[in-house]
N, C-alpha and C. Protein backbone atom coordinates (compact mmCIF):
# COMPACT_ATOMS: atom_id res chain seq x y z
N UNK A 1 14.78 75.23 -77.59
CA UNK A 1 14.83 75.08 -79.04
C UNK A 1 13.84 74.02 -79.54
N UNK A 2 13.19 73.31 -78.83
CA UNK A 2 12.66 72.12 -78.96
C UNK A 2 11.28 71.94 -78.54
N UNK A 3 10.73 73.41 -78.22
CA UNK A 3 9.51 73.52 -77.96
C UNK A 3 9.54 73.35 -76.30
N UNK A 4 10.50 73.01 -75.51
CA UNK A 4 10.32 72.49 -74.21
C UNK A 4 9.40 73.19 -73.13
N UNK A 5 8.47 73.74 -72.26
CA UNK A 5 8.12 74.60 -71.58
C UNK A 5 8.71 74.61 -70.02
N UNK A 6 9.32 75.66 -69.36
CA UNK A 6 9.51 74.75 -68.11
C UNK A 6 8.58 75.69 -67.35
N UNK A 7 8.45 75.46 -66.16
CA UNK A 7 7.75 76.17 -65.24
C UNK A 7 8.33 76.02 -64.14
N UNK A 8 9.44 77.18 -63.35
CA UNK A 8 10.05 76.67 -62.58
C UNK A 8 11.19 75.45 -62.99
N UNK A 9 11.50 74.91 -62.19
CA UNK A 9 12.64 73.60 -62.07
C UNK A 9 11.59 72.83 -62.44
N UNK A 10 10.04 72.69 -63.05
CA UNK A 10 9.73 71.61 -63.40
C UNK A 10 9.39 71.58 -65.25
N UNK A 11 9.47 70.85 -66.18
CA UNK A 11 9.19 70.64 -67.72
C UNK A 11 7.65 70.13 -67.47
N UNK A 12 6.86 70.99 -68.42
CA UNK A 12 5.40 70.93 -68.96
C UNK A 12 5.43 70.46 -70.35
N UNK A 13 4.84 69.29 -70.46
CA UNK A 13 4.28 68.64 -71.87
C UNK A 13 3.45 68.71 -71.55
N UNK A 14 2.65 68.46 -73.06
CA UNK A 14 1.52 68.51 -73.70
C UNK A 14 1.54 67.29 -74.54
N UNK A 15 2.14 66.23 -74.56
CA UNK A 15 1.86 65.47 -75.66
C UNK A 15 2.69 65.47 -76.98
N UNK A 16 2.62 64.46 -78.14
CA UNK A 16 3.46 64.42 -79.03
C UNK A 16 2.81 65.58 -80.13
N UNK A 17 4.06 66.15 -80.74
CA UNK A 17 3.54 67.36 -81.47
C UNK A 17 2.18 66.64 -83.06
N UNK A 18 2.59 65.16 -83.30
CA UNK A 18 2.01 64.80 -84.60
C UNK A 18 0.56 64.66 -83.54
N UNK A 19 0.26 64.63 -82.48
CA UNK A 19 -1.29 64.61 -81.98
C UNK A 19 -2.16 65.59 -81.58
N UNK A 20 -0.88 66.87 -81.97
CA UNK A 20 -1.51 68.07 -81.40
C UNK A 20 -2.75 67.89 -82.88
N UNK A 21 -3.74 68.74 -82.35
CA UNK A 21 -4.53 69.39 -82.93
C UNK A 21 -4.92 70.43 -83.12
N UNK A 22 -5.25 71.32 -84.21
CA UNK A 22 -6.01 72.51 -84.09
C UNK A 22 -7.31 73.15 -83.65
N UNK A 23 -7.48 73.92 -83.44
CA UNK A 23 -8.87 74.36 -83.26
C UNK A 23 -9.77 74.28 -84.95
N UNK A 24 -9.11 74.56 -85.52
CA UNK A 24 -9.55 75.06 -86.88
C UNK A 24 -10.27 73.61 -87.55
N UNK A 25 -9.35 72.35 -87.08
CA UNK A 25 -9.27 71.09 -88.06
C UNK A 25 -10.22 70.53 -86.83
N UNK A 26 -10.72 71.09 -85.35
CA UNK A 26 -11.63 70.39 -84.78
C UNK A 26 -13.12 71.12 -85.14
N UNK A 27 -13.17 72.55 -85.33
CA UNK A 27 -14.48 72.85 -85.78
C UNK A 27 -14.49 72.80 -87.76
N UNK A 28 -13.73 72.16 -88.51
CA UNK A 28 -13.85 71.54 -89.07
C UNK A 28 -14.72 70.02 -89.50
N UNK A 29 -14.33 69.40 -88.69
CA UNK A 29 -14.76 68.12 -87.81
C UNK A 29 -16.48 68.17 -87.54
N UNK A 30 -16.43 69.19 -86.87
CA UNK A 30 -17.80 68.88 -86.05
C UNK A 30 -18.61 69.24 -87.35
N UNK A 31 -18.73 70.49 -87.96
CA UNK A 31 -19.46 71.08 -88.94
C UNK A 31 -19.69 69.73 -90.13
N UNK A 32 -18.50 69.29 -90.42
CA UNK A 32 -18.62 67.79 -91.54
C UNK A 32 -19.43 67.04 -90.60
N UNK A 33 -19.80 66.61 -89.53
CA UNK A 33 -20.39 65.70 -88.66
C UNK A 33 -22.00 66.60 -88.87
N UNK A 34 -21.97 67.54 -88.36
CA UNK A 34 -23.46 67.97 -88.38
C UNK A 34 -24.22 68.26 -89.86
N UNK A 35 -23.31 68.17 -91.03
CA UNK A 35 -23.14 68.19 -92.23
C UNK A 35 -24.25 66.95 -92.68
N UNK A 36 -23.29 65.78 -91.67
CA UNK A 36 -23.65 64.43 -92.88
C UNK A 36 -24.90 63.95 -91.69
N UNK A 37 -25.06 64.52 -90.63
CA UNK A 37 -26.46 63.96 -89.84
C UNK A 37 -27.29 64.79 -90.60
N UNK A 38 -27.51 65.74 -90.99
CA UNK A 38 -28.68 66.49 -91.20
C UNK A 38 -29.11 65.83 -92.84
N UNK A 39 -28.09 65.38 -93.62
CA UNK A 39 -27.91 64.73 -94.77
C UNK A 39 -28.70 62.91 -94.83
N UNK A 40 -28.64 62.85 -93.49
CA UNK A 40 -28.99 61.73 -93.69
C UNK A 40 -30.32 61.57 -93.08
N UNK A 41 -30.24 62.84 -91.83
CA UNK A 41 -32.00 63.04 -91.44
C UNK A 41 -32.92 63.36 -92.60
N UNK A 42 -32.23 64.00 -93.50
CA UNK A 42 -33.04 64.55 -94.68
C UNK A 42 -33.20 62.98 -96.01
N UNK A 43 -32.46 62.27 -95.78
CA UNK A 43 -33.06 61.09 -96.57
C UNK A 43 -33.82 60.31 -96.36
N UNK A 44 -33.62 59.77 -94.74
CA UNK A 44 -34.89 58.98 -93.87
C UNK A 44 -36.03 59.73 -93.89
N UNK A 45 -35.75 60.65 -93.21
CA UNK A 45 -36.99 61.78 -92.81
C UNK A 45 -38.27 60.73 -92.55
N UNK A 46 -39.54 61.56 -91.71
CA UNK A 46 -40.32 60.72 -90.73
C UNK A 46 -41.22 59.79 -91.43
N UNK A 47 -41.15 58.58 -90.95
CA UNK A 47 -42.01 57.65 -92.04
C UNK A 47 -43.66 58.05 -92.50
N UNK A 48 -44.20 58.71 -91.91
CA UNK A 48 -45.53 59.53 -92.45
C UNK A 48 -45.03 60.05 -93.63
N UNK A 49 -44.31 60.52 -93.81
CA UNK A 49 -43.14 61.93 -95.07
C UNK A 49 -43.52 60.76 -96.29
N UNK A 50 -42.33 59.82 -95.54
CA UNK A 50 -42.04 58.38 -96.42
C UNK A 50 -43.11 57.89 -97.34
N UNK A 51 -44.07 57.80 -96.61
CA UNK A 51 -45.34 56.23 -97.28
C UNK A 51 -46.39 56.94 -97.51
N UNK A 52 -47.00 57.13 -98.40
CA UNK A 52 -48.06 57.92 -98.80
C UNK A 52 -49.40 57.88 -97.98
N UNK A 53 -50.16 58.08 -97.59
CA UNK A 53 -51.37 58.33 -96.95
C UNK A 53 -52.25 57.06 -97.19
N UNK A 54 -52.42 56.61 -98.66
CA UNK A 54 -52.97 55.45 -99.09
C UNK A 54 -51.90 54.20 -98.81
N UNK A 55 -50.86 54.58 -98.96
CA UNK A 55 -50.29 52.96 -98.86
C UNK A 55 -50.32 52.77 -97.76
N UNK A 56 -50.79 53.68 -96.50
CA UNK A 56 -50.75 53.40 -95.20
C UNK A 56 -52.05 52.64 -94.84
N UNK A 57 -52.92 53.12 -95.54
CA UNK A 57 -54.47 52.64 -95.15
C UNK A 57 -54.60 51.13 -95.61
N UNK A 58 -53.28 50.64 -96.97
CA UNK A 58 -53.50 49.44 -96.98
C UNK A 58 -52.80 48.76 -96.19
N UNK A 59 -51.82 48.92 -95.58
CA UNK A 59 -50.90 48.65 -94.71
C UNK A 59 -51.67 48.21 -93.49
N UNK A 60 -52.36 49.26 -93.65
CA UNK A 60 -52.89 49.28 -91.64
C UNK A 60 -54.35 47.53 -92.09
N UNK A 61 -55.06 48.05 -93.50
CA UNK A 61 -55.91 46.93 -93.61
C UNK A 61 -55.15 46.07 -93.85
N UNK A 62 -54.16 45.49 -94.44
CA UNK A 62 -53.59 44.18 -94.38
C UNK A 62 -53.42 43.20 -92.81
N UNK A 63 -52.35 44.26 -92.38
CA UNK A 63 -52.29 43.83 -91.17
C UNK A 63 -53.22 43.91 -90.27
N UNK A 64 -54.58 43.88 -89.73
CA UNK A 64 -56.22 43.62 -89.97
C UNK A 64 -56.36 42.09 -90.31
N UNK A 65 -56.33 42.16 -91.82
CA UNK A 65 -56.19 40.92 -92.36
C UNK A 65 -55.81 40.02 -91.60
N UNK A 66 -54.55 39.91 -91.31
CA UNK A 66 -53.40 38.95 -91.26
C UNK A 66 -53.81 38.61 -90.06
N UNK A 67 -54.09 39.61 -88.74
CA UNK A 67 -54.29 39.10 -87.77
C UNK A 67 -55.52 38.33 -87.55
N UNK A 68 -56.44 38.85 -88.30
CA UNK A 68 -58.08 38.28 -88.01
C UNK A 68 -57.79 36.61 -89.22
N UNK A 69 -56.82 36.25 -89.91
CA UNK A 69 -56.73 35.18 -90.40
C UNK A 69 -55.89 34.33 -89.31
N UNK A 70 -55.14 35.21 -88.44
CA UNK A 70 -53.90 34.16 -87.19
C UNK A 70 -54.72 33.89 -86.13
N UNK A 71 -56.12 34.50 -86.23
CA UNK A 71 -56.51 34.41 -85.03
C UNK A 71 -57.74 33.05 -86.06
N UNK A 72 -57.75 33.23 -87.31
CA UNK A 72 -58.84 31.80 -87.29
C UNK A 72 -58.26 30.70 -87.60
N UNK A 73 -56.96 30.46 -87.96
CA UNK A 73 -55.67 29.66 -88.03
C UNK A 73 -55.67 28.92 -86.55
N UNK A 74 -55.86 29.77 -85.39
CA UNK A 74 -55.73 29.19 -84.10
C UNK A 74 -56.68 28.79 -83.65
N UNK A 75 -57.47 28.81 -84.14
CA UNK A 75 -59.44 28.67 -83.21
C UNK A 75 -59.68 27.18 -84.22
N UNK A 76 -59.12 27.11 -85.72
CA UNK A 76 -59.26 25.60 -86.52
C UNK A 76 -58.18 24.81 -86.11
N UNK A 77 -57.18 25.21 -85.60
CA UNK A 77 -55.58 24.02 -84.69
C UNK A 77 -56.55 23.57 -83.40
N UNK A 78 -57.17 24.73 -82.51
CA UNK A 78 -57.85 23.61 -81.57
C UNK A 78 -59.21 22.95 -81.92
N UNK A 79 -59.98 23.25 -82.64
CA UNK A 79 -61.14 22.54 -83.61
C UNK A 79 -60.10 20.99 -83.79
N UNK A 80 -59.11 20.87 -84.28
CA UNK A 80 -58.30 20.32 -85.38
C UNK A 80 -58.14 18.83 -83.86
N UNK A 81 -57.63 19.53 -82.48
CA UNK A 81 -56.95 19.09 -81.60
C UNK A 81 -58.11 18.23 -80.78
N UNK A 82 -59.18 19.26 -81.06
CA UNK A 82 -60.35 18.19 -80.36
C UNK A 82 -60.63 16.96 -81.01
N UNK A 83 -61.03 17.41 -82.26
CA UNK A 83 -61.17 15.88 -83.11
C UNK A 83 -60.68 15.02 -83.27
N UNK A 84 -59.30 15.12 -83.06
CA UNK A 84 -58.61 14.17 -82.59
C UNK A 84 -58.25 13.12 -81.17
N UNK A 85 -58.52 14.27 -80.28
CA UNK A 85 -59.36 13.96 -79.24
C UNK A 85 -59.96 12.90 -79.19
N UNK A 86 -61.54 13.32 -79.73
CA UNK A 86 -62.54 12.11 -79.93
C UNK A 86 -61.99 10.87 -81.06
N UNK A 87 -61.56 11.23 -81.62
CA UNK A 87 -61.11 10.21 -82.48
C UNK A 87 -60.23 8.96 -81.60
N UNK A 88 -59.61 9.77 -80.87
CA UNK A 88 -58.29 8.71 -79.94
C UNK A 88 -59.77 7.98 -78.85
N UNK A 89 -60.35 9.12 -78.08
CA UNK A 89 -61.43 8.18 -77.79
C UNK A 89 -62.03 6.79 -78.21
N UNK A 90 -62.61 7.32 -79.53
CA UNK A 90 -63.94 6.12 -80.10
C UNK A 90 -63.15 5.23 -80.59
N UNK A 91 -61.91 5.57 -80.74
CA UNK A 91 -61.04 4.18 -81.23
C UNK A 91 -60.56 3.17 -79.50
């Protein structure tokens, strides 16, 4: 009366009935899951998509920039390190 199964002299569970699940409410599930990835692949979508063709070219020349200024930032710190150098010297 109670759902019990036996098999033989032995009782077969399955678990509590509030954890059963359906088939219906698991391909439910998945479809809302492949739902909200494709939803969200479609908002990122590939950063080429994203950034226009030109804002890339300034992008790519900035950073150009930036490095060819870090690299003369470091070449005037040891300019900077020698002179001091001589300075600690002649004193």
């Amino acid at each position: 009366m109670e759902g019990d199964l036996f098999r033989g002299p032995h009782l077969v569970s399955g678990g509590d009935r509030a954890e059963a699940r359906g088939i219906l409410e698991t391909k439910r599930e998945i479809k809302d899951a492949a739902r909200s990835h494709r939803a969200d692949r479609d908002v990122a979508g590939p950063p080429r998509r994203r950034t226009p063709r030109r804002s890339r070219r300034v992008i790519a020349h900035a950073s150009s920039a930036i490095a060819a200024l870090n690299a003369e930032h470091h070449r005037q710190e040891k300019a900077v390190v020698g002179h001091e150098a001589q300075l600690q010297h002649a004193t």
